[in-house]
PDB file of N, CA and C in Angstrom:
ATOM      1  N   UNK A   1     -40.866  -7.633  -6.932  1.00  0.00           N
ATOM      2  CA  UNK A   1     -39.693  -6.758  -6.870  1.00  0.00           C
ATOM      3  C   UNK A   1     -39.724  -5.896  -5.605  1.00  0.00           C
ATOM      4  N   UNK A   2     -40.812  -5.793  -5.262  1.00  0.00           N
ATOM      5  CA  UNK A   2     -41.077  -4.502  -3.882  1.00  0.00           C
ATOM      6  C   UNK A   2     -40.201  -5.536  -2.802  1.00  0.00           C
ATOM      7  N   UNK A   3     -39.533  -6.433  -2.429  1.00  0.00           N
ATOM      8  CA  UNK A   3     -39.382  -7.208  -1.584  1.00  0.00           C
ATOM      9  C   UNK A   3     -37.773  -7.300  -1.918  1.00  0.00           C
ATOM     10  N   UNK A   4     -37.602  -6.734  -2.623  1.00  0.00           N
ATOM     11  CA  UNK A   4     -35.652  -6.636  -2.963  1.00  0.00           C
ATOM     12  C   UNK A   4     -35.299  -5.304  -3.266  1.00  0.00           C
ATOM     13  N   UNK A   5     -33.905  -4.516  -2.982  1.00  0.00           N
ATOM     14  CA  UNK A   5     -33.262  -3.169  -2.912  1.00  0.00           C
ATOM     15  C   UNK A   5     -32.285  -3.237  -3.725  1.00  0.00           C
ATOM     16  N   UNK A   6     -32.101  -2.153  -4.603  1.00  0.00           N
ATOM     17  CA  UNK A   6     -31.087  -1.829  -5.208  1.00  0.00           C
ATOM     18  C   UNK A   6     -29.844  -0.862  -4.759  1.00  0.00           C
ATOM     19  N   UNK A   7     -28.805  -1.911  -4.872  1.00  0.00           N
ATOM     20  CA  UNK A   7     -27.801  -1.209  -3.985  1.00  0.00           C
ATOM     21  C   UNK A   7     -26.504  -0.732  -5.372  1.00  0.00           C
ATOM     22  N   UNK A   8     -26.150   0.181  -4.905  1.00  0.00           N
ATOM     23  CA  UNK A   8     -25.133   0.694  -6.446  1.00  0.00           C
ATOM     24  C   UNK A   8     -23.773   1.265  -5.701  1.00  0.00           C
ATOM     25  N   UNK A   9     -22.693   0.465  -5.493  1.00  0.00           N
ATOM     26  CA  UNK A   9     -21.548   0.789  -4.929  1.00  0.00           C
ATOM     27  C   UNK A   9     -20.324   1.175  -6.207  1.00  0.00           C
ATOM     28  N   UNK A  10     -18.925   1.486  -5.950  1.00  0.00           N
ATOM     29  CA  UNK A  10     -17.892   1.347  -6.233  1.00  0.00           C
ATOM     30  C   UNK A  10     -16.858   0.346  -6.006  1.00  0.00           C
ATOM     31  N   UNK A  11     -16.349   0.454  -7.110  1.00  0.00           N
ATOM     32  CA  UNK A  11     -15.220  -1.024  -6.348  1.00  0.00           C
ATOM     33  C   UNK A  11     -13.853  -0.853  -7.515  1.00  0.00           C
ATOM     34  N   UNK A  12     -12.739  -1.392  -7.322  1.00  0.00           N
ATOM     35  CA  UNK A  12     -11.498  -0.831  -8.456  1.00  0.00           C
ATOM     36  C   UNK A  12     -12.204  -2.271  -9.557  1.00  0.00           C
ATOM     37  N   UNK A  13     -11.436  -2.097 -10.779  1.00  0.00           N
ATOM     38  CA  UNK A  13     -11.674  -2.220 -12.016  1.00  0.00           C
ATOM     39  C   UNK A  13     -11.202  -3.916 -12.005  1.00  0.00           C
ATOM     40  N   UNK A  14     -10.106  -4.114 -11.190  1.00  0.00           N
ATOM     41  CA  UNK A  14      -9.472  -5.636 -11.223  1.00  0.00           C
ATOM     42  C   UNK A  14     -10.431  -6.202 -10.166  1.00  0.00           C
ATOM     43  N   UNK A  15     -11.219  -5.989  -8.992  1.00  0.00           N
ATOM     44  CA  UNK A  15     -12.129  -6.660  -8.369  1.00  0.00           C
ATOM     45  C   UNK A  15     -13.504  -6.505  -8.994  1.00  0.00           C
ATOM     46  N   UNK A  16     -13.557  -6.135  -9.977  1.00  0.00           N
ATOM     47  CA  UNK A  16     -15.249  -6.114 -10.533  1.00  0.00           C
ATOM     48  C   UNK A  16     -14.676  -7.495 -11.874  1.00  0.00           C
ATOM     49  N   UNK A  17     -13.519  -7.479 -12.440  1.00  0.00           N
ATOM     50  CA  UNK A  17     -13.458  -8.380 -13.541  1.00  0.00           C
ATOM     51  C   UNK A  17     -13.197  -9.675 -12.295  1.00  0.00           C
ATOM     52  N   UNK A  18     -12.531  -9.904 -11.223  1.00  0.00           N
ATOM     53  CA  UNK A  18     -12.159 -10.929 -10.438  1.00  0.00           C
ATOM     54  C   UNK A  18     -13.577 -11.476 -10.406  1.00  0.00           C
ATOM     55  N   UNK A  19     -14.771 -10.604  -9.748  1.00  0.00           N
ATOM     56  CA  UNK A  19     -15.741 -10.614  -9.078  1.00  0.00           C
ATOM     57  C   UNK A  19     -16.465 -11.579 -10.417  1.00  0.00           C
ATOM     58  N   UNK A  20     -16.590 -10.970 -11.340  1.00  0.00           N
ATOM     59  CA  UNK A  20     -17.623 -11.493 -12.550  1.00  0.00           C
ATOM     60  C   UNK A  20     -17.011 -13.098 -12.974  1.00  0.00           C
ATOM     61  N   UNK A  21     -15.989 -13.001 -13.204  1.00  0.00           N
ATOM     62  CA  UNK A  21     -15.404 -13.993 -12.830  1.00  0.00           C
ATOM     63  C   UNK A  21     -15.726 -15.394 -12.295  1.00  0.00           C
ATOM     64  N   UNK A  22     -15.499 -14.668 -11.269  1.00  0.00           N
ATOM     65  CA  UNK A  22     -15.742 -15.933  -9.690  1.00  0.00           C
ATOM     66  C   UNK A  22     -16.850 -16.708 -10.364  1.00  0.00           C
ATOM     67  N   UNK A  23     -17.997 -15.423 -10.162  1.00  0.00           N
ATOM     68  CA  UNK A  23     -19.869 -15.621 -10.241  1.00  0.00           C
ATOM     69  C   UNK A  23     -19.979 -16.738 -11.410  1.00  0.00           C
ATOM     70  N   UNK A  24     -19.404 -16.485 -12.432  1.00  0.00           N
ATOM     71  CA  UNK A  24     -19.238 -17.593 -13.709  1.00  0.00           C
ATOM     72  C   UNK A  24     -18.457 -19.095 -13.357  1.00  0.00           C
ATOM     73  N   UNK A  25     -17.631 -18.819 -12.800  1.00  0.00           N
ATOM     74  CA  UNK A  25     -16.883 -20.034 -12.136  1.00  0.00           C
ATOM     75  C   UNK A  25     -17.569 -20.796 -11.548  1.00  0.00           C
ATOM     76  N   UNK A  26     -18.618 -19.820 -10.172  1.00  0.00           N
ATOM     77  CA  UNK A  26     -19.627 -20.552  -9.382  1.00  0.00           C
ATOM     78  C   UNK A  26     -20.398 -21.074  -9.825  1.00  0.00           C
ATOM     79  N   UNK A  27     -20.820 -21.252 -11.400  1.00  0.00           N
ATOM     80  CA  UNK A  27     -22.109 -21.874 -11.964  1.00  0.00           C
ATOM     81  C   UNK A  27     -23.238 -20.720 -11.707  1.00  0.00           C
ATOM     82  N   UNK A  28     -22.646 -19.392 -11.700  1.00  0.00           N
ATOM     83  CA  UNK A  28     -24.138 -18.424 -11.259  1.00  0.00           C
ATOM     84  C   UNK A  28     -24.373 -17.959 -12.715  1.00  0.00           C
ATOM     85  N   UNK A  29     -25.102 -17.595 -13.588  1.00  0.00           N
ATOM     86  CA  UNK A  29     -25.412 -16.924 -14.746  1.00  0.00           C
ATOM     87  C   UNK A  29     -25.060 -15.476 -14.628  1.00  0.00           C
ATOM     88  N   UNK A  30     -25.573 -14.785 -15.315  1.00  0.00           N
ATOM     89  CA  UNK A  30     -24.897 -13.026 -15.087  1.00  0.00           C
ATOM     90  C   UNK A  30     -26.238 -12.388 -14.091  1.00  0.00           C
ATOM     91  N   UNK A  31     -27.523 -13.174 -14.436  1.00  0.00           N
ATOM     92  CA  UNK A  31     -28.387 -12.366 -13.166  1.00  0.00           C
ATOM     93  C   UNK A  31     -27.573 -12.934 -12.391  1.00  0.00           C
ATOM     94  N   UNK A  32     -27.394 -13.954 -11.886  1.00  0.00           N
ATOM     95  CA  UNK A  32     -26.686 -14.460 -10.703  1.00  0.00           C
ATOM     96  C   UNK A  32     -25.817 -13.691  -9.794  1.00  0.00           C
ATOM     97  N   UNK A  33     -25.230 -12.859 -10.121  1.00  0.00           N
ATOM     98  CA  UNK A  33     -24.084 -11.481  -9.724  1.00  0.00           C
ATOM     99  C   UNK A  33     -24.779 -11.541  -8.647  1.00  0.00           C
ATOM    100  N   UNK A  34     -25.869 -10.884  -8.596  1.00  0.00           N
ATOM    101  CA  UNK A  34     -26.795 -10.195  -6.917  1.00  0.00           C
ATOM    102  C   UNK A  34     -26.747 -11.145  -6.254  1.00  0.00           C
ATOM    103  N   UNK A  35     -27.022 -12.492  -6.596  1.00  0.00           N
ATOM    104  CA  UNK A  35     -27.269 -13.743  -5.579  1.00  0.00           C
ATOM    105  C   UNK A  35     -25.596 -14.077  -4.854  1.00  0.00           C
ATOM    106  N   UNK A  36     -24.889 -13.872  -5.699  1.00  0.00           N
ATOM    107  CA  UNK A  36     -23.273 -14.513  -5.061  1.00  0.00           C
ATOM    108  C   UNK A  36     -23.411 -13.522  -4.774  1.00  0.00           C
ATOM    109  N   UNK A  37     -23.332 -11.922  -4.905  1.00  0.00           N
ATOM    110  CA  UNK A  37     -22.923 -11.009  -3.923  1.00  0.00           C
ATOM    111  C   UNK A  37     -23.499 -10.878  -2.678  1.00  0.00           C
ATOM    112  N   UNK A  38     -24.855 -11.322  -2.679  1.00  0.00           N
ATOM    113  CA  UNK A  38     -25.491 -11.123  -1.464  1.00  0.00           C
ATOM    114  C   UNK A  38     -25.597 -12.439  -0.280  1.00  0.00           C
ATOM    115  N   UNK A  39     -25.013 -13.225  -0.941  1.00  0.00           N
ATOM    116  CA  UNK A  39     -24.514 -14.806  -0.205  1.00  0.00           C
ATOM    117  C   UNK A  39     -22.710 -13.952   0.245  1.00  0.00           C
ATOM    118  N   UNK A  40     -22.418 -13.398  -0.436  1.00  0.00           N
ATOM    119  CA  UNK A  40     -21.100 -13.043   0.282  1.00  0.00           C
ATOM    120  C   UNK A  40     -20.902 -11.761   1.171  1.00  0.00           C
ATOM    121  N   UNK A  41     -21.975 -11.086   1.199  1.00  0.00           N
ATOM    122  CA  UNK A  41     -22.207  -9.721   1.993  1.00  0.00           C
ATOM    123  C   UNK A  41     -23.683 -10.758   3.743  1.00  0.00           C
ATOM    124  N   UNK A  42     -23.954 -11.669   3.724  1.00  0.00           N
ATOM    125  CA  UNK A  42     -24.542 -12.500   4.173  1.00  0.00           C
ATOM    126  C   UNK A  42     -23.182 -13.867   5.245  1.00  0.00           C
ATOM    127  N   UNK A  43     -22.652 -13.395   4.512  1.00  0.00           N
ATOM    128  CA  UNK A  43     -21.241 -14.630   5.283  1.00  0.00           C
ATOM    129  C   UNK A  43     -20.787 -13.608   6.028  1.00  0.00           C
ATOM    130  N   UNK A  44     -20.113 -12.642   5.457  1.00  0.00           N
ATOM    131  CA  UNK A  44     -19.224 -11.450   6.010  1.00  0.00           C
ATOM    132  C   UNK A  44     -19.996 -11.047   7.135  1.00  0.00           C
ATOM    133  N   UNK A  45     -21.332 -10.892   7.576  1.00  0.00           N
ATOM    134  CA  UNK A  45     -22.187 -10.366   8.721  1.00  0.00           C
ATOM    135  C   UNK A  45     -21.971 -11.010   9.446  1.00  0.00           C
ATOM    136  N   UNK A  46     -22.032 -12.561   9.414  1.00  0.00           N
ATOM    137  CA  UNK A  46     -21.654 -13.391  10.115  1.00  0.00           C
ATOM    138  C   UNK A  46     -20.610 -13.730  10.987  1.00  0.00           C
ATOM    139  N   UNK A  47     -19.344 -13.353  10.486  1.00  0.00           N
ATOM    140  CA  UNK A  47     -18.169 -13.260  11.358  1.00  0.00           C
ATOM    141  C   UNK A  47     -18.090 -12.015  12.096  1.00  0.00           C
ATOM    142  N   UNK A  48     -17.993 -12.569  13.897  1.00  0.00           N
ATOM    143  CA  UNK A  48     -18.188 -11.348  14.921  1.00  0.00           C
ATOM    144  C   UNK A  48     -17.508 -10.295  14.540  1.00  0.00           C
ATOM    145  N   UNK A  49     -15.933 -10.882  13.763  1.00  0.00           N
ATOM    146  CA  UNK A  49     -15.199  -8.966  13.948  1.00  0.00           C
ATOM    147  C   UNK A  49     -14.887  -8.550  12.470  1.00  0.00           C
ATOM    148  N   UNK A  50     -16.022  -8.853  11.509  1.00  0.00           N
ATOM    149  CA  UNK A  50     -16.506  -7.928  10.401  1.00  0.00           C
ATOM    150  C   UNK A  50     -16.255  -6.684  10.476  1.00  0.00           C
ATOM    151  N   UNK A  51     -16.340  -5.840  11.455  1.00  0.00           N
ATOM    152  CA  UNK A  51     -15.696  -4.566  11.065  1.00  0.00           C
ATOM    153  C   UNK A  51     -13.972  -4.418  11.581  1.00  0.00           C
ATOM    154  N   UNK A  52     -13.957  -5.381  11.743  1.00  0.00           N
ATOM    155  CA  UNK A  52     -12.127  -5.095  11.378  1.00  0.00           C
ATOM    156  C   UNK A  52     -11.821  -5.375   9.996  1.00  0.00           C
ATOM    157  N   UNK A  53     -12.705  -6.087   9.465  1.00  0.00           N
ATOM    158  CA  UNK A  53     -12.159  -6.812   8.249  1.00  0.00           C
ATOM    159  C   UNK A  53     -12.180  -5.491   7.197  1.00  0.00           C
ATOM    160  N   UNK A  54     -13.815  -4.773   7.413  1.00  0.00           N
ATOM    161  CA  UNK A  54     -14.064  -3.662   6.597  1.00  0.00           C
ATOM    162  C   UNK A  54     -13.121  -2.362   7.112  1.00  0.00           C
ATOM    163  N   UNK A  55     -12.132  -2.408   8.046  1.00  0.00           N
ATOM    164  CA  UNK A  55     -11.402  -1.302   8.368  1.00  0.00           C
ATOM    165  C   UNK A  55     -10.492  -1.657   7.515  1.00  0.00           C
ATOM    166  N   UNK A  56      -9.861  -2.980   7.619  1.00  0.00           N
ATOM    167  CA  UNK A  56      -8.782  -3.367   6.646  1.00  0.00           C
ATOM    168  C   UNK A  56      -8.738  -2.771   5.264  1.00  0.00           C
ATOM    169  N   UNK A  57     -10.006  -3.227   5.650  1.00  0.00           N
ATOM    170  CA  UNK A  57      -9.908  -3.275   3.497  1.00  0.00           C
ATOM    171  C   UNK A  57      -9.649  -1.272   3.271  1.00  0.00           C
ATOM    172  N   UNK A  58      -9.647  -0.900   3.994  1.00  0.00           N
ATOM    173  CA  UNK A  58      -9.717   0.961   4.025  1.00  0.00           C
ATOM    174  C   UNK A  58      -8.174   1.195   3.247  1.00  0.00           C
ATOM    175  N   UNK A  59      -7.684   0.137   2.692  1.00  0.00           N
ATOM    176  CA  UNK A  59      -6.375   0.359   1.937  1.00  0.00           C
ATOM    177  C   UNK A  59      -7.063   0.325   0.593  1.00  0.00           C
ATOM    178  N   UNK A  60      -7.473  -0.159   0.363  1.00  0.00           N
ATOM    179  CA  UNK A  60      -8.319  -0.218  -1.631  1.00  0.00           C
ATOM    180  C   UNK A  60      -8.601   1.305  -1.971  1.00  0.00           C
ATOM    181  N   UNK A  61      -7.770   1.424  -3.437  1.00  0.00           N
ATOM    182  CA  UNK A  61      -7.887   2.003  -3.739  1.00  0.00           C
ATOM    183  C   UNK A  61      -8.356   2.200  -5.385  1.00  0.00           C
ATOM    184  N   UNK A  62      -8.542   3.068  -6.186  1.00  0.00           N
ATOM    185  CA  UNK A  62      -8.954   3.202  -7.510  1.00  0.00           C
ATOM    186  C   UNK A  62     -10.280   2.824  -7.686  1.00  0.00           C
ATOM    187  N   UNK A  63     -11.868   3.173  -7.518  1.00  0.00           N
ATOM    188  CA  UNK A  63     -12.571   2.771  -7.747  1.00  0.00           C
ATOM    189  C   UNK A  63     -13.158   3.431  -8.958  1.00  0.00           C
ATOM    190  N   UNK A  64     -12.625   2.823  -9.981  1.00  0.00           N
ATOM    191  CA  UNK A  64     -13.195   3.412 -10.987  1.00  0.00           C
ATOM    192  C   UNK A  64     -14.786   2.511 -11.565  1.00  0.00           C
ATOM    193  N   UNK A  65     -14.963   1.838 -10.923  1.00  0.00           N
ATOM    194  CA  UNK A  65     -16.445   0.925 -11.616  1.00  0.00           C
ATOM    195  C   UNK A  65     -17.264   1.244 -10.512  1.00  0.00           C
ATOM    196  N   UNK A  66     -18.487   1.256 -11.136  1.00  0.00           N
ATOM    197  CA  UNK A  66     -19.646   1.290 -10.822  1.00  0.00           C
ATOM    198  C   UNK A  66     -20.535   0.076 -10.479  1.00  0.00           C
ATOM    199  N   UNK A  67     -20.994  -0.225  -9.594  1.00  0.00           N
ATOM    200  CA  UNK A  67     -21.814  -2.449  -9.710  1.00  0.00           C
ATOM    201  C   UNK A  67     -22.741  -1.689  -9.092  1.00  0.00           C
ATOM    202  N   UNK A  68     -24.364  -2.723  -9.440  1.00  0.00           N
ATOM    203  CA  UNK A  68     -25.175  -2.434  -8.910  1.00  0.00           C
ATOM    204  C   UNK A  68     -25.754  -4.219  -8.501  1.00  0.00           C
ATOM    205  N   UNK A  69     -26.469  -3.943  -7.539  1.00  0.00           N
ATOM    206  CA  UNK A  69     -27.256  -5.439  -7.796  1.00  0.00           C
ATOM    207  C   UNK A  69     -28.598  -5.003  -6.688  1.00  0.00           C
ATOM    208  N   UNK A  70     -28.829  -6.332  -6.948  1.00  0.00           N
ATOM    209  CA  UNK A  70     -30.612  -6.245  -6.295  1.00  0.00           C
ATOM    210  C   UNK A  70     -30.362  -7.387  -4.840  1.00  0.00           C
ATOM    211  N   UNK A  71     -30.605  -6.810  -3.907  1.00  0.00           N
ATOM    212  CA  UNK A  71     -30.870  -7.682  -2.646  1.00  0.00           C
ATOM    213  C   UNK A  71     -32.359  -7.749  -1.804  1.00  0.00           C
ATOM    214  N   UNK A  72     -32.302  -8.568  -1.426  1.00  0.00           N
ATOM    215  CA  UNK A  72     -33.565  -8.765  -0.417  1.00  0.00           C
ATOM    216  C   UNK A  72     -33.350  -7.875   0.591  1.00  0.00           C
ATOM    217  N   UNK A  73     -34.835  -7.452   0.584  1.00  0.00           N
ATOM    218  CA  UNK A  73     -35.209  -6.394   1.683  1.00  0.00           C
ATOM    219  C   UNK A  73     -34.672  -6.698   3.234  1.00  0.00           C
ATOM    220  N   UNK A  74     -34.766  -8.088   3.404  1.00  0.00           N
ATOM    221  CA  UNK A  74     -33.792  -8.230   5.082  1.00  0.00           C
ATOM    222  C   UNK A  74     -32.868  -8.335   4.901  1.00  0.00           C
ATOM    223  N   UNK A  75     -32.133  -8.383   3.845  1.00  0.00           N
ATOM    224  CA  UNK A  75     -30.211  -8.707   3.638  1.00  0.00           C
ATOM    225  C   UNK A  75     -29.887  -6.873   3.975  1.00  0.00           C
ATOM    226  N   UNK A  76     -31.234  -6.135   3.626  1.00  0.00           N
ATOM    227  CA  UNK A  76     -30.378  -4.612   3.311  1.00  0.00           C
ATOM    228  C   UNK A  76     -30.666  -4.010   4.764  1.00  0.00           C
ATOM    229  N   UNK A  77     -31.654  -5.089   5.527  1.00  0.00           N
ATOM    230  CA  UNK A  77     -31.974  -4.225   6.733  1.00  0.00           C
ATOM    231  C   UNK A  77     -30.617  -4.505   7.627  1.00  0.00           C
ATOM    232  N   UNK A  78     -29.752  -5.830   7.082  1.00  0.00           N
ATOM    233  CA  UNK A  78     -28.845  -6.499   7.900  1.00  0.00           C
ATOM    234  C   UNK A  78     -27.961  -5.460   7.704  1.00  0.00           C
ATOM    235  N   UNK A  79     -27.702  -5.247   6.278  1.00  0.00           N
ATOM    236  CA  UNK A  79     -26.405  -4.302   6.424  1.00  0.00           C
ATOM    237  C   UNK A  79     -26.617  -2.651   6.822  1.00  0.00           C
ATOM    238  N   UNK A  80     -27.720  -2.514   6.787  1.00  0.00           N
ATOM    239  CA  UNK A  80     -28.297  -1.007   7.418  1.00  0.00           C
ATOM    240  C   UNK A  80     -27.648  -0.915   8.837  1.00  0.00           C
ATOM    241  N   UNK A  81     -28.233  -2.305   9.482  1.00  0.00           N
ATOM    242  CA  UNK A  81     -27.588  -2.286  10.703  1.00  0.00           C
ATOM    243  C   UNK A  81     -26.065  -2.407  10.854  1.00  0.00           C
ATOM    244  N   UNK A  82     -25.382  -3.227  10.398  1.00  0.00           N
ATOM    245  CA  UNK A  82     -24.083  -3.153   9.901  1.00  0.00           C
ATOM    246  C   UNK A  82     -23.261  -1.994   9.693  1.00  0.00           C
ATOM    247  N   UNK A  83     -23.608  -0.876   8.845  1.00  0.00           N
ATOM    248  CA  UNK A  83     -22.984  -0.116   8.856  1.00  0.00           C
ATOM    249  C   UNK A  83     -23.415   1.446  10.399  1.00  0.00           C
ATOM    250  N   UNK A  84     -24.457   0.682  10.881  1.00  0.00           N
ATOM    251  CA  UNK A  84     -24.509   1.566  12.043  1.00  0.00           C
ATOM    252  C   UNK A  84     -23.429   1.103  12.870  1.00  0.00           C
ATOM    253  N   UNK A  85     -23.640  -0.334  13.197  1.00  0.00           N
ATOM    254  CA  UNK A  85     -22.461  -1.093  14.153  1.00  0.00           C
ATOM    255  C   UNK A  85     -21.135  -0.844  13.616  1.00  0.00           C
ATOM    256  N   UNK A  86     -20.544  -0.441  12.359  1.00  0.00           N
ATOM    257  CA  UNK A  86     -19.197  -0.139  11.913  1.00  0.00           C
ATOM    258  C   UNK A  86     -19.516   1.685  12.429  1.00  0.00           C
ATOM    259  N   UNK A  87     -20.160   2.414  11.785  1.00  0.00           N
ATOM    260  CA  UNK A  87     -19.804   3.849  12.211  1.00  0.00           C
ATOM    261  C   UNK A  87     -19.851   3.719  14.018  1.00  0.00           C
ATOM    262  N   UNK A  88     -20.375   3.107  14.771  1.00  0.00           N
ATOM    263  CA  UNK A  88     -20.066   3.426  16.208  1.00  0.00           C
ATOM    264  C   UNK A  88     -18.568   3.499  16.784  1.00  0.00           C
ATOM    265  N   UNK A  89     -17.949   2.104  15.632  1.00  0.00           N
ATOM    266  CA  UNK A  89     -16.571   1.839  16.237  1.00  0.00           C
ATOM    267  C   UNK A  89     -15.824   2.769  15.354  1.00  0.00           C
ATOM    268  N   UNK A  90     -16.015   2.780  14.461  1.00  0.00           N
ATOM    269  CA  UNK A  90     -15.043   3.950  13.445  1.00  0.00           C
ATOM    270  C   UNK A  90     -15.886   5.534  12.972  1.00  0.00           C
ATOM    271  N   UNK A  91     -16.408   6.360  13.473  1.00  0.00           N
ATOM    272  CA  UNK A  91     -16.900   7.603  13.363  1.00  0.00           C
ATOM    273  C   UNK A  91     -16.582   8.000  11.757  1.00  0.00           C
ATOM    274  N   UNK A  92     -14.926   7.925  11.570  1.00  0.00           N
ATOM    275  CA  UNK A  92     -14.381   8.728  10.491  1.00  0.00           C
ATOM    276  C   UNK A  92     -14.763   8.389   9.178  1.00  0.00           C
ATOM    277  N   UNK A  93     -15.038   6.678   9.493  1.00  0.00           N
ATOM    278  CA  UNK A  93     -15.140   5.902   8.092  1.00  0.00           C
ATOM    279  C   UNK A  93     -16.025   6.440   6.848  1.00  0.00           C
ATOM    280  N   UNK A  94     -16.062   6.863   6.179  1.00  0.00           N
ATOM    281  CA  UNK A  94     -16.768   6.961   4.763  1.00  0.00           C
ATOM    282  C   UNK A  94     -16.949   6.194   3.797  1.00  0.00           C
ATOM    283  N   UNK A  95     -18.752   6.199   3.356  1.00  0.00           N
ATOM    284  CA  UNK A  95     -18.268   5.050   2.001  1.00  0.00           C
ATOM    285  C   UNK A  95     -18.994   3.915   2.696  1.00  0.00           C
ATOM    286  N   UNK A  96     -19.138   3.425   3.862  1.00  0.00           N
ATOM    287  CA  UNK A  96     -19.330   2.208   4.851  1.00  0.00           C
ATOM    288  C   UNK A  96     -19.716   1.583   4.228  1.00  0.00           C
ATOM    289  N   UNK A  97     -21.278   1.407   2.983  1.00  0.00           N
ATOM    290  CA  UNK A  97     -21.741   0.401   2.695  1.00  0.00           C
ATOM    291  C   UNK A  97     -21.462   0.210   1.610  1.00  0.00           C
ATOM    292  N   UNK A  98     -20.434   0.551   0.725  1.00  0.00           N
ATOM    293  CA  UNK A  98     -19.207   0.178   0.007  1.00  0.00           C
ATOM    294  C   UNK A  98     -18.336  -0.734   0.386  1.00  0.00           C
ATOM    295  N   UNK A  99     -17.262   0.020   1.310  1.00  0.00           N
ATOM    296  CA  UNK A  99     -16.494  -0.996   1.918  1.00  0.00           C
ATOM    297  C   UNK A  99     -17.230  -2.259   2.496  1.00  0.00           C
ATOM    298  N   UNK A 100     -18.524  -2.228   2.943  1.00  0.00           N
ATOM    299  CA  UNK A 100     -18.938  -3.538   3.383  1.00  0.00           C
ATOM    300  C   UNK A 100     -18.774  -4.402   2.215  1.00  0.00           C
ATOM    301  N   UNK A 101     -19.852  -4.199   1.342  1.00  0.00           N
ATOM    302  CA  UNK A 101     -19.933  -4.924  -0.427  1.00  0.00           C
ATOM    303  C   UNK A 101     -18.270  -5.016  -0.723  1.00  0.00           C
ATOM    304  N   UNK A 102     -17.524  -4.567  -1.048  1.00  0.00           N
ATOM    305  CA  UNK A 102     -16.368  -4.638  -1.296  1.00  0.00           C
ATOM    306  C   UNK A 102     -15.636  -5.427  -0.591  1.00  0.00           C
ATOM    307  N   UNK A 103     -15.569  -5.833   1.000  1.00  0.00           N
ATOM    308  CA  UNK A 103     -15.008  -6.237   1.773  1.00  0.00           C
ATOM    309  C   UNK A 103     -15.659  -7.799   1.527  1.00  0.00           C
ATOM    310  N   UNK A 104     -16.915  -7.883   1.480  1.00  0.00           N
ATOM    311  CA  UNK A 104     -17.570  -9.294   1.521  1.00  0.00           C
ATOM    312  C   UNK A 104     -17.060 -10.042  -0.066  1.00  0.00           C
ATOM    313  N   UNK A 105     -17.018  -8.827  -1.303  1.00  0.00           N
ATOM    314  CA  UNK A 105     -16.773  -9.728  -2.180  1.00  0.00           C
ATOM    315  C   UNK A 105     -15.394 -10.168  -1.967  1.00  0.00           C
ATOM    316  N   UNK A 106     -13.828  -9.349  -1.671  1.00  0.00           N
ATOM    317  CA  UNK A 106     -13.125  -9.899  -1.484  1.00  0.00           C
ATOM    318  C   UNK A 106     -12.900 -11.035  -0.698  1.00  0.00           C
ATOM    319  N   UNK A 107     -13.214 -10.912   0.654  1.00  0.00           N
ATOM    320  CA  UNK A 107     -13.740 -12.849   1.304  1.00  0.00           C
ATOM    321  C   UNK A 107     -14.090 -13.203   0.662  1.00  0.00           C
ATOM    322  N   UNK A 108     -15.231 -13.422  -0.072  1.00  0.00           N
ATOM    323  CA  UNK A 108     -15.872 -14.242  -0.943  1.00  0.00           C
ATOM    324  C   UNK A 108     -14.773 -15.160  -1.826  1.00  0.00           C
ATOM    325  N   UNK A 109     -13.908 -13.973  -2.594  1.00  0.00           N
ATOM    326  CA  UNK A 109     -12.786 -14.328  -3.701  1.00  0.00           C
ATOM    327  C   UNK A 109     -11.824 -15.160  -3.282  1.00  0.00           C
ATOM    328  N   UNK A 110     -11.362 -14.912  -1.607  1.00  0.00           N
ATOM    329  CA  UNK A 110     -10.414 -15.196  -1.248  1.00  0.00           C
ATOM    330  C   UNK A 110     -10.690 -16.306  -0.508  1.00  0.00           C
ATOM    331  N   UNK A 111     -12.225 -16.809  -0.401  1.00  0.00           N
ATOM    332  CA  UNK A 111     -13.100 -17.870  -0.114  1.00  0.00           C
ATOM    333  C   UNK A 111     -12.586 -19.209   1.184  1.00  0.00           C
TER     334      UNK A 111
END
């Protein structure tokens, strides 16, 4: 376990039932959640202009749920860095490694 991070974001109430969803669709079990989320926060890094995508998404609103999941210790160093490379270009942004998780599951959904 010392080799994976627990990450605990917000997200609205219709993308956490979409989200659980999907993960079942994908053939993932319910541990499975962390693995599709972190295969979809893992894609999203990948595309160069990721932080436009996570500016976009700065329209979502209602986060009434709570998600947590478990990632590998280099997936969290990726998005550590990630949300440094988003606050350089956007200062104001709040929330960053929310909107990242949030932003990757929607790609993910929208696949």
């Amino acid at each position: 376990m010392a080799n994976k991070v627990k990450i605990t974001f917000v997200l609205p109430e219709m993308l956490q039932q979409d989200m659980k969803q999907q993960v079942v669709k994908d053939g993932y079990d319910l541990r499975g959640k962390s693995r599709w989320v972190s295969e979809a926060i893992a894609r999203l890094l990948e595309i160069t202009v990721f932080p436009e995508f996570v500016k976009m998404n700065d329209e979502m609103h209602g986060f009434g749920k709570f998600e947590s999941v478990v990632v590998e210790r280099d997936l969290k160093k990726q998005l550590d860095d990630a949300i440094i490379h988003i606050r350089k270009q956007y200062p104001a942004m709040e929330g960053v490694q929310s909107r990242i998780l949030r932003t990757a599951i929607v790609q993910r959904l929208l696949g």
